[in-house]
Protein backbone atom coordinates (compact mmCIF):
# COMPACT_ATOMS: atom_id res chain seq x y z
CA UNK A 1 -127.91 4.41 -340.73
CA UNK A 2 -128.35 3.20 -336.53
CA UNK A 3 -131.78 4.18 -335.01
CA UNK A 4 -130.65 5.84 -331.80
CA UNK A 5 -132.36 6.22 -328.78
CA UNK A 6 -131.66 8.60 -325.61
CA UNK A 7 -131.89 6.91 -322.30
CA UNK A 8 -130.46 7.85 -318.97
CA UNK A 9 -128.04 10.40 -320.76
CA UNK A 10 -126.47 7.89 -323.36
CA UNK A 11 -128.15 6.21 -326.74
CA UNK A 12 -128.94 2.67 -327.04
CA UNK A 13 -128.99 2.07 -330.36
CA UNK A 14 -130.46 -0.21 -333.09
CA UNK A 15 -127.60 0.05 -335.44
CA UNK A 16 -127.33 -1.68 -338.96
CA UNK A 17 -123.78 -2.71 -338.72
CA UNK A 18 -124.31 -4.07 -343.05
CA UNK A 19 -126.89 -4.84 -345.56
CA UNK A 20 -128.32 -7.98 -343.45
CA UNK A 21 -126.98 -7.49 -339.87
CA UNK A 22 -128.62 -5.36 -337.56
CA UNK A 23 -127.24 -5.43 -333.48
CA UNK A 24 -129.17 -3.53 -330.66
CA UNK A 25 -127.40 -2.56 -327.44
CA UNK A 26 -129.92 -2.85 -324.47
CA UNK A 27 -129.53 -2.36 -320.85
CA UNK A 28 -128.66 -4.64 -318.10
CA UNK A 29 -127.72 -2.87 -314.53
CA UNK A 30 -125.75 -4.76 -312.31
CA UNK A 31 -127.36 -4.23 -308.43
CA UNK A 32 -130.14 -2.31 -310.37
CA UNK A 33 -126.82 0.95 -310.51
CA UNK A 34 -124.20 0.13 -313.09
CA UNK A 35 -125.35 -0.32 -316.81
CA UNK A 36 -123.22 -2.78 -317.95
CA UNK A 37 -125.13 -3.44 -320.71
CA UNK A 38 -126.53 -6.24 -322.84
CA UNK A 39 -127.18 -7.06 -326.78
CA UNK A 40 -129.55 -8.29 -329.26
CA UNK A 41 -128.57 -8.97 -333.10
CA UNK A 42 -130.98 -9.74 -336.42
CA UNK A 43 -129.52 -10.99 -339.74
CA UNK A 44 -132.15 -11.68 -342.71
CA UNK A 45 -131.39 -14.29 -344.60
CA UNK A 46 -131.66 -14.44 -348.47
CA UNK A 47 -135.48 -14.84 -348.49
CA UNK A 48 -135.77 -11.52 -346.58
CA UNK A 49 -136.84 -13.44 -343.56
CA UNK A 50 -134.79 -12.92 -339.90
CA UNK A 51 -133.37 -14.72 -337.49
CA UNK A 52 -133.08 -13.22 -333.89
CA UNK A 53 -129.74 -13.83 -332.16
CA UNK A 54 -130.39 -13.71 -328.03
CA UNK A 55 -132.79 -11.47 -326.31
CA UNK A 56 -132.73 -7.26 -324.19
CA UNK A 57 -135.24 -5.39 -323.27
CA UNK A 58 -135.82 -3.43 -325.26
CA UNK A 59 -137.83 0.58 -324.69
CA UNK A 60 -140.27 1.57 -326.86
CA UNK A 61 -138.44 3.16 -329.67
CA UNK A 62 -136.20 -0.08 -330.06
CA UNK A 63 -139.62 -2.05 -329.72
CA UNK A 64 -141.00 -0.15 -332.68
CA UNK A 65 -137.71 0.04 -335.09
CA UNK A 66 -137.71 -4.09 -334.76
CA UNK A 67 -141.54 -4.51 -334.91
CA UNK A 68 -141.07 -2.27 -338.85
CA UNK A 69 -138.44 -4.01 -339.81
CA UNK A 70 -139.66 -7.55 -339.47
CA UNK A 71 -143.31 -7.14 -340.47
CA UNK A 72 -144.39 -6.73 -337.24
CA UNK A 73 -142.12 -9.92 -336.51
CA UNK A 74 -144.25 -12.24 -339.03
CA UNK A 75 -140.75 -12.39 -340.64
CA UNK A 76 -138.50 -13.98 -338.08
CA UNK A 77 -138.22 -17.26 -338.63
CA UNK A 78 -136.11 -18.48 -335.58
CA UNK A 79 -134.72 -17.03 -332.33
CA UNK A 80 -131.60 -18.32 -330.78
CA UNK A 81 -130.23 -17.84 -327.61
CA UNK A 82 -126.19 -18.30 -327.13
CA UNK A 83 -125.29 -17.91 -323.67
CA UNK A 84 -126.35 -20.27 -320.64
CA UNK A 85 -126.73 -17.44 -318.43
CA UNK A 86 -128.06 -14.63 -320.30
CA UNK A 87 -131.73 -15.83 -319.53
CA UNK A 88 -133.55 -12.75 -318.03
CA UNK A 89 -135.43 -12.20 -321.74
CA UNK A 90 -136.05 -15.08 -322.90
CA UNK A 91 -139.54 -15.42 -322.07
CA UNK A 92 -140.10 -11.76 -323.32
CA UNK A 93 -138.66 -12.18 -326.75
CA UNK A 94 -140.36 -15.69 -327.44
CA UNK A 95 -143.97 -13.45 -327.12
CA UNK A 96 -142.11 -11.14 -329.35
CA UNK A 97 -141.70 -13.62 -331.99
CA UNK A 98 -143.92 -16.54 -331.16
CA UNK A 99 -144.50 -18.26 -334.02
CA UNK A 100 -140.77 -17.96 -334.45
CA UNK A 101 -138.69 -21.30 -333.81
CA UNK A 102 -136.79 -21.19 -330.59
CA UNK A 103 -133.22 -22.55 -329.72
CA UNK A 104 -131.24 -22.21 -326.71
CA UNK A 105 -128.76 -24.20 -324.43
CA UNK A 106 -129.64 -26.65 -321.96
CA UNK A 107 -129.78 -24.14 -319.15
CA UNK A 108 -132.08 -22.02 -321.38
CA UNK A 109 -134.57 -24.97 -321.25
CA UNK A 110 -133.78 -26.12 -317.31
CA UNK A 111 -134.49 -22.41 -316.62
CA UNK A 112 -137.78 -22.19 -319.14
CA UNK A 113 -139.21 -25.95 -319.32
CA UNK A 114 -142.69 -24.39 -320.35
CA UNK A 115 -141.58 -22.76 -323.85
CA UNK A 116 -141.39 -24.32 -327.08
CA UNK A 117 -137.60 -25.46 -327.58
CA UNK A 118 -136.63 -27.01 -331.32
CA UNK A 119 -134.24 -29.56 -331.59
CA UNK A 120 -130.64 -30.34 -329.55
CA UNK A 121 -129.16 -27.66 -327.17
CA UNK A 122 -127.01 -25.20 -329.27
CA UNK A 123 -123.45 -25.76 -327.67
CA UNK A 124 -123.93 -29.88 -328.72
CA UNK A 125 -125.09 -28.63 -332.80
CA UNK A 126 -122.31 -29.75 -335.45
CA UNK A 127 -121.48 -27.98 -338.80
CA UNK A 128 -125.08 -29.05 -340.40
CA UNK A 129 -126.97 -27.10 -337.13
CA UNK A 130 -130.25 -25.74 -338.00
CA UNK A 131 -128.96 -22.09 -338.91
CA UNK A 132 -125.69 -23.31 -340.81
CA UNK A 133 -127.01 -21.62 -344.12
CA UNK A 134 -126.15 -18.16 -342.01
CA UNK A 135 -123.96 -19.11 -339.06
CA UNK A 136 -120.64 -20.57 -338.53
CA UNK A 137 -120.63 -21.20 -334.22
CA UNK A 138 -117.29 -21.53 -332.05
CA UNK A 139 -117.56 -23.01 -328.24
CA UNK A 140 -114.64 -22.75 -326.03
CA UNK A 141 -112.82 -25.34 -325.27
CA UNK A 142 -111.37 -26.53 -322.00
CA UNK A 143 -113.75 -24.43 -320.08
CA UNK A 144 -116.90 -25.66 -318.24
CA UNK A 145 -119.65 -23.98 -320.24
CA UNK A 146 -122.28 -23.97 -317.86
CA UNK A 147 -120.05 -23.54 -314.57
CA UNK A 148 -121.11 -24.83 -310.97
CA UNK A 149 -120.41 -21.48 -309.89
CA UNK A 150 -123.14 -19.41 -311.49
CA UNK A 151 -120.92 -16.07 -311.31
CA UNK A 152 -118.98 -17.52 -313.87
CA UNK A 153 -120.10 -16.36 -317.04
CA UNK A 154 -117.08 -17.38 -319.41
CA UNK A 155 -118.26 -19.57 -322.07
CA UNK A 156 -121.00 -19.24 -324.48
CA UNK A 157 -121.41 -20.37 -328.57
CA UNK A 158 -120.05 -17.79 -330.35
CA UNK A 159 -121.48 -16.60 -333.26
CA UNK A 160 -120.18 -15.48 -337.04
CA UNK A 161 -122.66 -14.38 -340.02
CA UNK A 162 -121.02 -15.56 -342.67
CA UNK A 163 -122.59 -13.23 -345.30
CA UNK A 164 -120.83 -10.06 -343.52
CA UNK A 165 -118.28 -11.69 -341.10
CA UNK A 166 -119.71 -10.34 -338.33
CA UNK A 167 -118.92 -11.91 -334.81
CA UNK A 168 -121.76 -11.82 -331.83
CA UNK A 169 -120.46 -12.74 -329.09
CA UNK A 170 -121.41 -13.09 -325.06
CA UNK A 171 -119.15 -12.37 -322.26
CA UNK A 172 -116.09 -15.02 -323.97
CA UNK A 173 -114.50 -11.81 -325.68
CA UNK A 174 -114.99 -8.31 -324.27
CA UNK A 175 -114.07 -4.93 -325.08
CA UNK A 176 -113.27 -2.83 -322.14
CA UNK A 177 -115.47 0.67 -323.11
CA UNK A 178 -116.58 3.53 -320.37
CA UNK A 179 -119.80 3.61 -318.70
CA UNK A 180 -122.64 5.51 -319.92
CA UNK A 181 -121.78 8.81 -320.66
CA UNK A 182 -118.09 8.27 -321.11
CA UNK A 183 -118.62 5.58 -323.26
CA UNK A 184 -118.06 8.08 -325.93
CA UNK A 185 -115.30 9.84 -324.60
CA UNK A 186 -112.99 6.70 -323.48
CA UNK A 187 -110.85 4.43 -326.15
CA UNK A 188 -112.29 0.71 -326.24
CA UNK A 189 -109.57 -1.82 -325.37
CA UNK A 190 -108.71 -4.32 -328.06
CA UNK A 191 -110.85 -7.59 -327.47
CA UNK A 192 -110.00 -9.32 -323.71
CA UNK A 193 -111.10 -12.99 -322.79
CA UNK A 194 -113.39 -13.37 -319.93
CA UNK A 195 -112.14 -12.03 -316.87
CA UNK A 196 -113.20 -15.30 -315.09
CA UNK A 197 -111.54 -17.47 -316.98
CA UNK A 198 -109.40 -19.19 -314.35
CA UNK A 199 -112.63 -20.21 -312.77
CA UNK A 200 -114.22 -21.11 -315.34
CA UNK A 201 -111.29 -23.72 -317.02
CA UNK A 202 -112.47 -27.74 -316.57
CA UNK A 203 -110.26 -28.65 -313.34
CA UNK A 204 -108.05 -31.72 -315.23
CA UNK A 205 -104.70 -32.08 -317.35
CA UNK A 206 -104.74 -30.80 -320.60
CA UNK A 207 -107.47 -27.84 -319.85
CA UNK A 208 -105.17 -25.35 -320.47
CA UNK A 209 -103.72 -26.28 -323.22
CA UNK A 210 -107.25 -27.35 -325.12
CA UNK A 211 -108.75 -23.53 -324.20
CA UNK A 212 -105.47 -22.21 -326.24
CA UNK A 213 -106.01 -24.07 -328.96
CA UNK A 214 -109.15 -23.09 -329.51
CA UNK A 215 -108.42 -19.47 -329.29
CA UNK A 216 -105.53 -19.94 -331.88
CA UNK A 217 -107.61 -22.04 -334.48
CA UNK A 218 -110.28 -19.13 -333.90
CA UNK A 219 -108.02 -16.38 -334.84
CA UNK A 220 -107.35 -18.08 -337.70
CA UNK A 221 -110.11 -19.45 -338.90
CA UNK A 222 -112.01 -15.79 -338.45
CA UNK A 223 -109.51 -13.51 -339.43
CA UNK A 224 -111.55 -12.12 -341.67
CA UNK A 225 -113.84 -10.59 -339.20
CA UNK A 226 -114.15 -6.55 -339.07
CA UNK A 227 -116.82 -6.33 -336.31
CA UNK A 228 -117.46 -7.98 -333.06
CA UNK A 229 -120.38 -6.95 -331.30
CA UNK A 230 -119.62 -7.57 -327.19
CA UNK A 231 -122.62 -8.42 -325.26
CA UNK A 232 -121.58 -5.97 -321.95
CA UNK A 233 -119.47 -3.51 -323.82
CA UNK A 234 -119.12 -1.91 -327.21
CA UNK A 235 -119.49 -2.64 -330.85
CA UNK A 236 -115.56 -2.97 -332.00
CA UNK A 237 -115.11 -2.71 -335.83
CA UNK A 238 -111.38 -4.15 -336.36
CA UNK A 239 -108.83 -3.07 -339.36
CA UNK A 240 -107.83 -5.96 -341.88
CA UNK A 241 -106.26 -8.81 -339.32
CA UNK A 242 -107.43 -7.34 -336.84
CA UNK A 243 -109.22 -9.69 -334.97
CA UNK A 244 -106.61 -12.57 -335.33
CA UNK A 245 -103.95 -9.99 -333.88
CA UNK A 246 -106.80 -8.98 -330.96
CA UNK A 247 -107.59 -12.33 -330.16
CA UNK A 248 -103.54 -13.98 -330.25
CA UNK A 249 -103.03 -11.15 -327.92
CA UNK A 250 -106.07 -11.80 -325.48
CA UNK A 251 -104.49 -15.16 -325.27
CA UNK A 252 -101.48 -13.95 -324.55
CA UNK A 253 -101.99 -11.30 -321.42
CA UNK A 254 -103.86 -14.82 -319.77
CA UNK A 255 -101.03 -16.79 -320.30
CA UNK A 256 -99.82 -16.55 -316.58
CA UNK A 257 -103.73 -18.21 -316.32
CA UNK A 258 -103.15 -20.91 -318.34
CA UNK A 259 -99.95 -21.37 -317.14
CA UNK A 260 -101.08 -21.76 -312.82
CA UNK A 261 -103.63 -23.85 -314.17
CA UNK A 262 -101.23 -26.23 -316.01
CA UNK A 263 -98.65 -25.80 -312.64
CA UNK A 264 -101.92 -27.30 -310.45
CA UNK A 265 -103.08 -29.80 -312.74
CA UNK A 266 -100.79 -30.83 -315.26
């Protein structure tokens, strides 16, 4: 059963999507007027210990439904942060949690030298990365993941709990939902890539192309996935083949995208 909380007319919610996955939706307002939203996950592993995926503020209800569930946060084990520019909590969840290990990208540390980072930047980690006994990661390619342009938000590491098959992602696939109180009220759109994407592909031969192919290998190497929780959106539970079908056709309504880009640079 989801905790859920009342603020500004809609819940936020601290919602246990299965047995070991748990995803909070917090708020983020764009020019301090438009929710737009923002998201924090916890998984617990085997050993009943957690690991924190990204950081929200959260009120004091959420505060106190995390703080019972992990022992007061003596049980989380590691935090890790997926997306470059999703850095306004960092600081506040690593005093959450701070005997917890902390990973994050490279702009996680360039923005927050002073905190304890562990190990390599997570977009450079290969299959044995540090949380591979409850994570399988995708990063775009083809894309610049930390753009020049810092309005560009489109790549982040993706993120798939193996044990339930659910997919946290950042701003790389979003569901289109209404704001605040029509939230309820509206029909989500199917998944969408980034709406920024044209900025956001590497400006060479062959970009294109590479940010395709990884959208088609992830449809298929995911297709079993049944819930993708979007960082500035919606939770969006899928039917069987769902996601592969959601994510083919993302690809497809940016094919005029790929296709200028490929016209300009080969």
């Amino acid at each position: 059963m989801p905790f859920t909380f009342t603020v500004g007319g809609y819940p936020r919610r601290m919602e246990k999507l299965a047995d070991t996955f748990w995803n909070i939706r917090g708020v983020y307002r764009v020019g301090g007027v438009l929710d737009i939203g923002t998201q924090m996950s916890l998984v617990q592993r085997t050993s009943g210990r957690f690991v924190v995926v990204d950081g929200c503020a959260l009120d004091g209800a959420q505060r106190e439904a995390v703080m019972a569930l992990t022992g007061n946060g003596e049980r989380v084990d590691a935090m890790v942060h997926v997306h470059p520019f999703h850095t306004l909590h960092v600081e506040a969840t690593h005093r959450l949690f701070p005997s917890a290990a902390l990973y994050g990208t490279a702009r996680h540390r360039r923005r927050a030298p002073a905190l304890p980072w562990v190990g390599a930047p997570v977009e450079t980690w290969g299959d044995d990365h540090p949380l591979a006994d409850l994570f399988d990661l995708s990063v775009p390619d083809g894309v610049q993941f930390t753009c020049p342009d810092e309005r560009v938000h489109t790549a982040s590491v993706l993120v798939r709990h193996r044990a339930t098959g659910i997919v946290h992602v950042d701003d790389t696939l979003n569901v289109m939902a209404g704001p605040g109180l029509l939230r309820g009220l509206l029909p989500q759109s199917s998944l969408r890539m980034h709406p920024l994407l044209a900025r956001a592909l590497r400006p060479d031969a062959g970009a294109a192309d590479a940010y395709a192919a990884w959208a088609r290998a992830l449809a298929a190497r995911w297709a079993g996935t049944r819930i993708v929780c979007a960082a500035h959106s919606a939770v969006r539970h899928l039917p069987e083949g769902g996601f592969s079908r959601e994510v083919l056709g993302a690809l497809a309504r940016v094919s005029g995208t790929l296709d200028r880009h490929k016209a300009k640079y080969g």
